[in-house]
PDB file of N, CA and C in Angstrom:
ATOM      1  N   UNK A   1     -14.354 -17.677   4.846  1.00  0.00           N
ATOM      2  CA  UNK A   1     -13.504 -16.543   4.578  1.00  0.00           C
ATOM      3  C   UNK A   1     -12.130 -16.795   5.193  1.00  0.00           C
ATOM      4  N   UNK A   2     -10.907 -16.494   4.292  1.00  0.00           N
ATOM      5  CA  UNK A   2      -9.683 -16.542   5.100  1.00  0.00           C
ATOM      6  C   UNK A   2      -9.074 -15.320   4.813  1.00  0.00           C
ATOM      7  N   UNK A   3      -8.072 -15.152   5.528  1.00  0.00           N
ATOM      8  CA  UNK A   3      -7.068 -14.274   5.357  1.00  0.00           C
ATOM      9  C   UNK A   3      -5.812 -14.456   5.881  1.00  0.00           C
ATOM     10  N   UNK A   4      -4.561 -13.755   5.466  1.00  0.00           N
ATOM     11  CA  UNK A   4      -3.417 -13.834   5.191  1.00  0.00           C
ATOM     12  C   UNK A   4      -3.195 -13.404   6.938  1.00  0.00           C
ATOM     13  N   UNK A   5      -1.806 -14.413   6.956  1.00  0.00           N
ATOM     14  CA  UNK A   5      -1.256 -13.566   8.655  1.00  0.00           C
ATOM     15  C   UNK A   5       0.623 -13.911   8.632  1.00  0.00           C
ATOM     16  N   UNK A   6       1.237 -12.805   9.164  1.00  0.00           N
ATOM     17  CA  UNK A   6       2.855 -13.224   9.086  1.00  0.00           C
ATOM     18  C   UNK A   6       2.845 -13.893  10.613  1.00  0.00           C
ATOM     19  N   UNK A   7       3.914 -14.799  10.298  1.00  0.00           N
ATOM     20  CA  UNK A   7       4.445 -14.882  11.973  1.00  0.00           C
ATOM     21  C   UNK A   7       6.147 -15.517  11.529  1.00  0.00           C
ATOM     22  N   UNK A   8       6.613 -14.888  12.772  1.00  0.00           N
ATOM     23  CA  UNK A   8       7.985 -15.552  12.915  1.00  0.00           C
ATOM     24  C   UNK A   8       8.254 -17.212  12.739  1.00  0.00           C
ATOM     25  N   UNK A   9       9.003 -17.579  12.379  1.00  0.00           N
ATOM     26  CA  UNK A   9       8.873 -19.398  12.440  1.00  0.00           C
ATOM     27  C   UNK A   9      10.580 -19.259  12.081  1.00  0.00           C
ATOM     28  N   UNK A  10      11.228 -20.514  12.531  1.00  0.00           N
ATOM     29  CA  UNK A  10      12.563 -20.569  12.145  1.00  0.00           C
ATOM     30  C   UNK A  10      13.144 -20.776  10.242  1.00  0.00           C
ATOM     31  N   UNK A  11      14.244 -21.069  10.020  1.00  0.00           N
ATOM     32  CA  UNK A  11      14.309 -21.196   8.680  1.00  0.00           C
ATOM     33  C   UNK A  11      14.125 -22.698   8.539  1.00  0.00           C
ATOM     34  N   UNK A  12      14.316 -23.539   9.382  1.00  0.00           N
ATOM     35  CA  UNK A  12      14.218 -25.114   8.739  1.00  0.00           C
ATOM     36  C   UNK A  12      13.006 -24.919   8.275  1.00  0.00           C
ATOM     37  N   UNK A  13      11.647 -24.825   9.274  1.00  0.00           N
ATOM     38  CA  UNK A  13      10.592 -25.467   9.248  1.00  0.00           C
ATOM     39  C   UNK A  13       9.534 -24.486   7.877  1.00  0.00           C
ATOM     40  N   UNK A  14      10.234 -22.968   8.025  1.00  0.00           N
ATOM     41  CA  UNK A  14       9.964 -22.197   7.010  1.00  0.00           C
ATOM     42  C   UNK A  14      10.498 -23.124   5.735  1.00  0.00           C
ATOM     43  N   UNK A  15      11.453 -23.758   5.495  1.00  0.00           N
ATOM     44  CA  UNK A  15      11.903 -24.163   4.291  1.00  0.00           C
ATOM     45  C   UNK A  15      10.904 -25.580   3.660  1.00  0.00           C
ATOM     46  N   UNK A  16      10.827 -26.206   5.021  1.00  0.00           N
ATOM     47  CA  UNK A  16      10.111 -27.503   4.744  1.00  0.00           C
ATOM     48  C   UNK A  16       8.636 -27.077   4.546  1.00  0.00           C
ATOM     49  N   UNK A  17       8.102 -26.081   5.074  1.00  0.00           N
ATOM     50  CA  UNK A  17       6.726 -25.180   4.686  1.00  0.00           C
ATOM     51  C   UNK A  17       6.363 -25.305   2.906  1.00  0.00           C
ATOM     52  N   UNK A  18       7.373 -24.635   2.873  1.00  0.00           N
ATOM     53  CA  UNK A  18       7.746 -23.658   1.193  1.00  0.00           C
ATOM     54  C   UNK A  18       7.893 -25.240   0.654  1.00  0.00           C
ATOM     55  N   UNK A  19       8.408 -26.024   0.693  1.00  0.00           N
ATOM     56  CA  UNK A  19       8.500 -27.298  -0.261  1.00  0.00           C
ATOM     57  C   UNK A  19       7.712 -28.356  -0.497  1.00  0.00           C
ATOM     58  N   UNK A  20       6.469 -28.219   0.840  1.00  0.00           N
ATOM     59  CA  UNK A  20       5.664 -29.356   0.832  1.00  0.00           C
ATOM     60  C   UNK A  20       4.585 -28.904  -0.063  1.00  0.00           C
ATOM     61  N   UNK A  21       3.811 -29.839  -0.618  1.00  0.00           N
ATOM     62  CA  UNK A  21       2.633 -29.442  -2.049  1.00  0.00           C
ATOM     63  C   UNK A  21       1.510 -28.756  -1.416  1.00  0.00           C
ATOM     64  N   UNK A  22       1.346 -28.161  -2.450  1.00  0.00           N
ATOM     65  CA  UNK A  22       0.111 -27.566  -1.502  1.00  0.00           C
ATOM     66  C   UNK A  22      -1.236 -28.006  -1.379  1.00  0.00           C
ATOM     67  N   UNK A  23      -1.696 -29.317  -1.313  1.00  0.00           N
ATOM     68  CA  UNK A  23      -2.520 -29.769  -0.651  1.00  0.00           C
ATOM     69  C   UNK A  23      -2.308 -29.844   0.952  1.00  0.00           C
ATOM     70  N   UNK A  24      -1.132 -30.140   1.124  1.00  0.00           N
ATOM     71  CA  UNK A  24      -0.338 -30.260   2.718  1.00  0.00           C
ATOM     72  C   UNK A  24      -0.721 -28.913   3.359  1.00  0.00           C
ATOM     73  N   UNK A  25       0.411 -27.546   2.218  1.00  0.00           N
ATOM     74  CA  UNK A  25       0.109 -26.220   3.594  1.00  0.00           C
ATOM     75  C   UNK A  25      -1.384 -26.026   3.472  1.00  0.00           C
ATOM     76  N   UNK A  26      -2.227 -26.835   3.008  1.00  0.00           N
ATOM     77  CA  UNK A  26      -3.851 -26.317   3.000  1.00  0.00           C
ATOM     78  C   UNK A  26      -4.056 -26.816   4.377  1.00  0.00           C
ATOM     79  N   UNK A  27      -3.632 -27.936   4.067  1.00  0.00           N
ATOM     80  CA  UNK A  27      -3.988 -29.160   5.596  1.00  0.00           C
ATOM     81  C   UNK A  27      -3.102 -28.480   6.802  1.00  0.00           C
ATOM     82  N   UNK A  28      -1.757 -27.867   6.450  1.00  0.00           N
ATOM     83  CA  UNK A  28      -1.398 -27.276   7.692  1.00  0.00           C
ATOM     84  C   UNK A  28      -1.942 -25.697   8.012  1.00  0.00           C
ATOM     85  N   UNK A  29      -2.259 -25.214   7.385  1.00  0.00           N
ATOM     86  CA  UNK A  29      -3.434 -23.885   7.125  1.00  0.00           C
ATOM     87  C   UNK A  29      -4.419 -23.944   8.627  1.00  0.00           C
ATOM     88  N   UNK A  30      -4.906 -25.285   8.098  1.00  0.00           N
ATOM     89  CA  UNK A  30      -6.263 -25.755   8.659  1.00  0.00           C
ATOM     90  C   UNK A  30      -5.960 -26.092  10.209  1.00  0.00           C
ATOM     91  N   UNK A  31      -4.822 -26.795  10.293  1.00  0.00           N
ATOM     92  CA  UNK A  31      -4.233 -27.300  11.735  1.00  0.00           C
ATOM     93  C   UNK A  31      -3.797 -26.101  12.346  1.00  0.00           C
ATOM     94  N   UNK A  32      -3.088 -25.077  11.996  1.00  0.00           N
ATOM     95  CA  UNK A  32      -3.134 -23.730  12.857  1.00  0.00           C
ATOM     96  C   UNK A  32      -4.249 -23.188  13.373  1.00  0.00           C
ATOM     97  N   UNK A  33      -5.664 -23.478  12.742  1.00  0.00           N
ATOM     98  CA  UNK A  33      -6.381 -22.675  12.295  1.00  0.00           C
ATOM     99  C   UNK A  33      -7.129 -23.642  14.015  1.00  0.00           C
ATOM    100  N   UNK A  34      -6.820 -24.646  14.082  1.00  0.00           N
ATOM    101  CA  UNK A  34      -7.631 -25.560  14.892  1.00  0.00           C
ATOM    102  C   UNK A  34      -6.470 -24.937  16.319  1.00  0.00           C
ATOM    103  N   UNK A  35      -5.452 -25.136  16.320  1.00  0.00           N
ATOM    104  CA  UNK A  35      -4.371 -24.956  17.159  1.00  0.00           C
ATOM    105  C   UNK A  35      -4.569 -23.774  18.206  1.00  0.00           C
ATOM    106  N   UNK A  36      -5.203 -22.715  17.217  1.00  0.00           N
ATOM    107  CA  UNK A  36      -4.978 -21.023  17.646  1.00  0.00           C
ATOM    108  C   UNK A  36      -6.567 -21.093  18.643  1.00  0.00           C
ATOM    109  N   UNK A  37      -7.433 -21.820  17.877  1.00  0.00           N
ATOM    110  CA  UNK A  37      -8.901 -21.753  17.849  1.00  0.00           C
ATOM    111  C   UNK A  37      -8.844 -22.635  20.133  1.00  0.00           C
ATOM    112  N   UNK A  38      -8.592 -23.353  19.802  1.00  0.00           N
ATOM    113  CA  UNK A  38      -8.205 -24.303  20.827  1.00  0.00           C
ATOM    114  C   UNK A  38      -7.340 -23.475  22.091  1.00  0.00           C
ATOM    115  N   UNK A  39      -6.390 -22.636  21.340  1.00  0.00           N
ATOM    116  CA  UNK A  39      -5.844 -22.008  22.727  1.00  0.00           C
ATOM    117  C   UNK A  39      -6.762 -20.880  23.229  1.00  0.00           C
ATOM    118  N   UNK A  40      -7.862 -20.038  22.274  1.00  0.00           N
ATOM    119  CA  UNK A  40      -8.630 -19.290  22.611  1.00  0.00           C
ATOM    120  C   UNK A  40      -9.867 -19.683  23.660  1.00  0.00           C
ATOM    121  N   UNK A  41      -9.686 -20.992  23.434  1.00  0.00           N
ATOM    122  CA  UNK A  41     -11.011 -21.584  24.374  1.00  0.00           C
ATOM    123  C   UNK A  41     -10.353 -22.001  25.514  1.00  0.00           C
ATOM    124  N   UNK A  42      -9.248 -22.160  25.678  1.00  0.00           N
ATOM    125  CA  UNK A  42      -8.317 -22.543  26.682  1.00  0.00           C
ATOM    126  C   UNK A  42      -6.933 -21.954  26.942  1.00  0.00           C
ATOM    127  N   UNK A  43      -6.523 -20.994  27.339  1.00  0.00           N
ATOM    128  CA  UNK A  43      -5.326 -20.548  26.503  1.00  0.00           C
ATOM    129  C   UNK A  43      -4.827 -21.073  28.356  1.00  0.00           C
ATOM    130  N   UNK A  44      -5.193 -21.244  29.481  1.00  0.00           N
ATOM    131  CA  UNK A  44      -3.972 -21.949  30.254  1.00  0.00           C
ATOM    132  C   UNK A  44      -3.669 -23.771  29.959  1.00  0.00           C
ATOM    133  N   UNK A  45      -4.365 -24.155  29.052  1.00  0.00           N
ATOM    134  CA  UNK A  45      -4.046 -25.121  28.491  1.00  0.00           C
ATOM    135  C   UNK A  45      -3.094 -25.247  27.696  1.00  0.00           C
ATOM    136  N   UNK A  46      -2.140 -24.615  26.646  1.00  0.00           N
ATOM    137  CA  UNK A  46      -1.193 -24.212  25.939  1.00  0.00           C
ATOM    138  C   UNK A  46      -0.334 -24.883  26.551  1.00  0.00           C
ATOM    139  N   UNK A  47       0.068 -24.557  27.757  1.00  0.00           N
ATOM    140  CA  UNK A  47       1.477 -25.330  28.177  1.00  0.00           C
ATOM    141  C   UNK A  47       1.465 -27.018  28.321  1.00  0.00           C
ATOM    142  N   UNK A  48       0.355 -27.110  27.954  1.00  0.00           N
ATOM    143  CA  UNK A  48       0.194 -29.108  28.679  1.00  0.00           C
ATOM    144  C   UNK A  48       0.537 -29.254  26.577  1.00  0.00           C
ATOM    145  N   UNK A  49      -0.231 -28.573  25.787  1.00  0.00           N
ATOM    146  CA  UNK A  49      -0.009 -28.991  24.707  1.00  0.00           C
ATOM    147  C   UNK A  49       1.045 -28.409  23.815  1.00  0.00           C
ATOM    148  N   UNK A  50       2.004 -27.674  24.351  1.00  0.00           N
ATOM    149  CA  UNK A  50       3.327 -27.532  24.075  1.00  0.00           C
ATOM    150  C   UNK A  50       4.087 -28.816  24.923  1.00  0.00           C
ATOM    151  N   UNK A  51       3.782 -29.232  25.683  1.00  0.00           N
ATOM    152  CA  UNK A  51       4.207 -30.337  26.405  1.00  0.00           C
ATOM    153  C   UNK A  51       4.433 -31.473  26.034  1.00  0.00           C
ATOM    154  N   UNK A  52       2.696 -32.064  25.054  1.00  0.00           N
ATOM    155  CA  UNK A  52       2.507 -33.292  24.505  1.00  0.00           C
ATOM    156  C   UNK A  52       3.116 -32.800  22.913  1.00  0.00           C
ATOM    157  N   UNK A  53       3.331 -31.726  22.533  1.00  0.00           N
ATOM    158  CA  UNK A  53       3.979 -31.788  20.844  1.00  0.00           C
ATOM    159  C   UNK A  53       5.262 -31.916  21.350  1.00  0.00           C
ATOM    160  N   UNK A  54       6.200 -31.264  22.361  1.00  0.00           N
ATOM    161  CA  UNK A  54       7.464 -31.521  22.717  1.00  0.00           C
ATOM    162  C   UNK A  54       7.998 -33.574  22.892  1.00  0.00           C
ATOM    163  N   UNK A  55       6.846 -33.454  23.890  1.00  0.00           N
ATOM    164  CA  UNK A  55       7.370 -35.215  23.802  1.00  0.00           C
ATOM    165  C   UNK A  55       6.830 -35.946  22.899  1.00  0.00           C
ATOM    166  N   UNK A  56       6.084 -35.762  21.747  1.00  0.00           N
ATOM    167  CA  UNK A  56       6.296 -36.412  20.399  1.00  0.00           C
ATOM    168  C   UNK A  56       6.878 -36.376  19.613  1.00  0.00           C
ATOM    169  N   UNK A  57       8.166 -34.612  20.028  1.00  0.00           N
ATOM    170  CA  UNK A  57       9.471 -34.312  19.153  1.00  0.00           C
ATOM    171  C   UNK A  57      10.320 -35.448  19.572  1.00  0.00           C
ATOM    172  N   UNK A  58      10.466 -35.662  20.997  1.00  0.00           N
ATOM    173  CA  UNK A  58      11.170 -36.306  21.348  1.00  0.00           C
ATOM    174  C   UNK A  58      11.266 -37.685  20.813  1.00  0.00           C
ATOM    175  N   UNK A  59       9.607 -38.213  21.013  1.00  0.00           N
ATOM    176  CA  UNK A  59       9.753 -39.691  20.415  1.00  0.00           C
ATOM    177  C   UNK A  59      10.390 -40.099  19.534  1.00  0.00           C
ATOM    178  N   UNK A  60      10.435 -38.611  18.930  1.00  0.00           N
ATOM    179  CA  UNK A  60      11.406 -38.886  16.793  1.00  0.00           C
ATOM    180  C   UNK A  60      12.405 -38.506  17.090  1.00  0.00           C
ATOM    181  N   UNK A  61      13.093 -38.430  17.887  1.00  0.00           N
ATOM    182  CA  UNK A  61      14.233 -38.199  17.728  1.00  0.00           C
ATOM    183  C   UNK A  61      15.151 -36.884  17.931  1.00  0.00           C
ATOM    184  N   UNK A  62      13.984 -35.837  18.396  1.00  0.00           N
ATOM    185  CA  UNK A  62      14.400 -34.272  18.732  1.00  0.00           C
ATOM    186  C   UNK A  62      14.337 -33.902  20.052  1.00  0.00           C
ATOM    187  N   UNK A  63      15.882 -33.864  20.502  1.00  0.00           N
ATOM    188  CA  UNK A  63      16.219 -33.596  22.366  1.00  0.00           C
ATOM    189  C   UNK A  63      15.736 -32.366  22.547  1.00  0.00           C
ATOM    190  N   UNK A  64      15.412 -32.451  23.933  1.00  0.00           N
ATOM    191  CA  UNK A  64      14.997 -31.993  24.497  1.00  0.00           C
ATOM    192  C   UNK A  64      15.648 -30.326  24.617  1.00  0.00           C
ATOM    193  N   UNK A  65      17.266 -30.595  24.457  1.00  0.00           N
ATOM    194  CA  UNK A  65      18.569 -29.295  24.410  1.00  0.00           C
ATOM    195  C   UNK A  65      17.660 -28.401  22.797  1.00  0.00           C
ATOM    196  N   UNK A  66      17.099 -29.210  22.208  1.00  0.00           N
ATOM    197  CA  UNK A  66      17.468 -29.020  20.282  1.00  0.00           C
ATOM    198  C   UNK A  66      15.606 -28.127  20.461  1.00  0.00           C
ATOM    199  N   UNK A  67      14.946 -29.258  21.051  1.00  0.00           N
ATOM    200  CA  UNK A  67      13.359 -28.019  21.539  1.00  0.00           C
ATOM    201  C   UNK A  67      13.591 -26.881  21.936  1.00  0.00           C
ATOM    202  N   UNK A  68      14.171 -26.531  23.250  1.00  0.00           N
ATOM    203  CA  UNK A  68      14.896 -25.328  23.791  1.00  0.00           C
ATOM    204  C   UNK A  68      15.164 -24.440  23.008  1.00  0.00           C
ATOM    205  N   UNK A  69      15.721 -24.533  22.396  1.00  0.00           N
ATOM    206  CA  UNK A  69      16.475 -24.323  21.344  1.00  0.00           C
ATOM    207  C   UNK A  69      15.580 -23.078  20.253  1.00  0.00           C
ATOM    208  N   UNK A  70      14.775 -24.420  19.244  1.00  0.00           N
ATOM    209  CA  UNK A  70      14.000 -24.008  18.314  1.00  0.00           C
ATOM    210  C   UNK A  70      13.336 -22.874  18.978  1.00  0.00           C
ATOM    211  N   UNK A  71      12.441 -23.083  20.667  1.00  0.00           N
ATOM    212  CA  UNK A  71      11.447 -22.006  21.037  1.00  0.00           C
ATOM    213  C   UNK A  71      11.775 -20.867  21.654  1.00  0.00           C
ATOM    214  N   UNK A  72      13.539 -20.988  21.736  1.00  0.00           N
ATOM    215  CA  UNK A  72      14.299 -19.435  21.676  1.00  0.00           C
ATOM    216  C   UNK A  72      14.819 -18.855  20.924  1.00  0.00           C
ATOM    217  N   UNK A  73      14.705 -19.663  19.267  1.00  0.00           N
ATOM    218  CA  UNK A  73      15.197 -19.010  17.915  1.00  0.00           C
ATOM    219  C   UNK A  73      14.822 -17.603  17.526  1.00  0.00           C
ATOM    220  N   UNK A  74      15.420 -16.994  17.174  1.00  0.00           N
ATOM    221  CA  UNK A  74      14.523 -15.723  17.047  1.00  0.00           C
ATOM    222  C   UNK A  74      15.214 -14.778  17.825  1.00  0.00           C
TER     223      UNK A  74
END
């Protein structure tokens, strides 16, 4: 069973959402779905894995100023 949920997100990543096929937002559907599930079983864990997605932004190429950033958009 699924169901529908809103959440805030910026406009890039909203845009790149909306354009990728939808086999992808199924697959990214599914990765929230693991993400949310994961902080419920651990939710003081959250900050180590905002940590390790931050420094894999970084690896590609997204500073550290530009993270900041995105997770005060809004």
């Amino acid at each position: 069973m699924t169901t529908t949920i809103n959440m805030e997100i910026d406009e890039t990543t909203a845009n790149i959402y909306t354009a990728a096929p939808a086999e992808d937002r199924n697959r990214l559907s599914v990765l929230w779905g693991v993400l949310i599930r994961e902080y419920q079983a651990a939710p003081s864990s959250l900050g180590k894995l905002m940590d390790e997605i931050g420094n894999k932004a970084e690896e590609r190429g997204l500073t550290a100023e530009e993270l900041e950033s995105i997770l005060h958009a809004g």
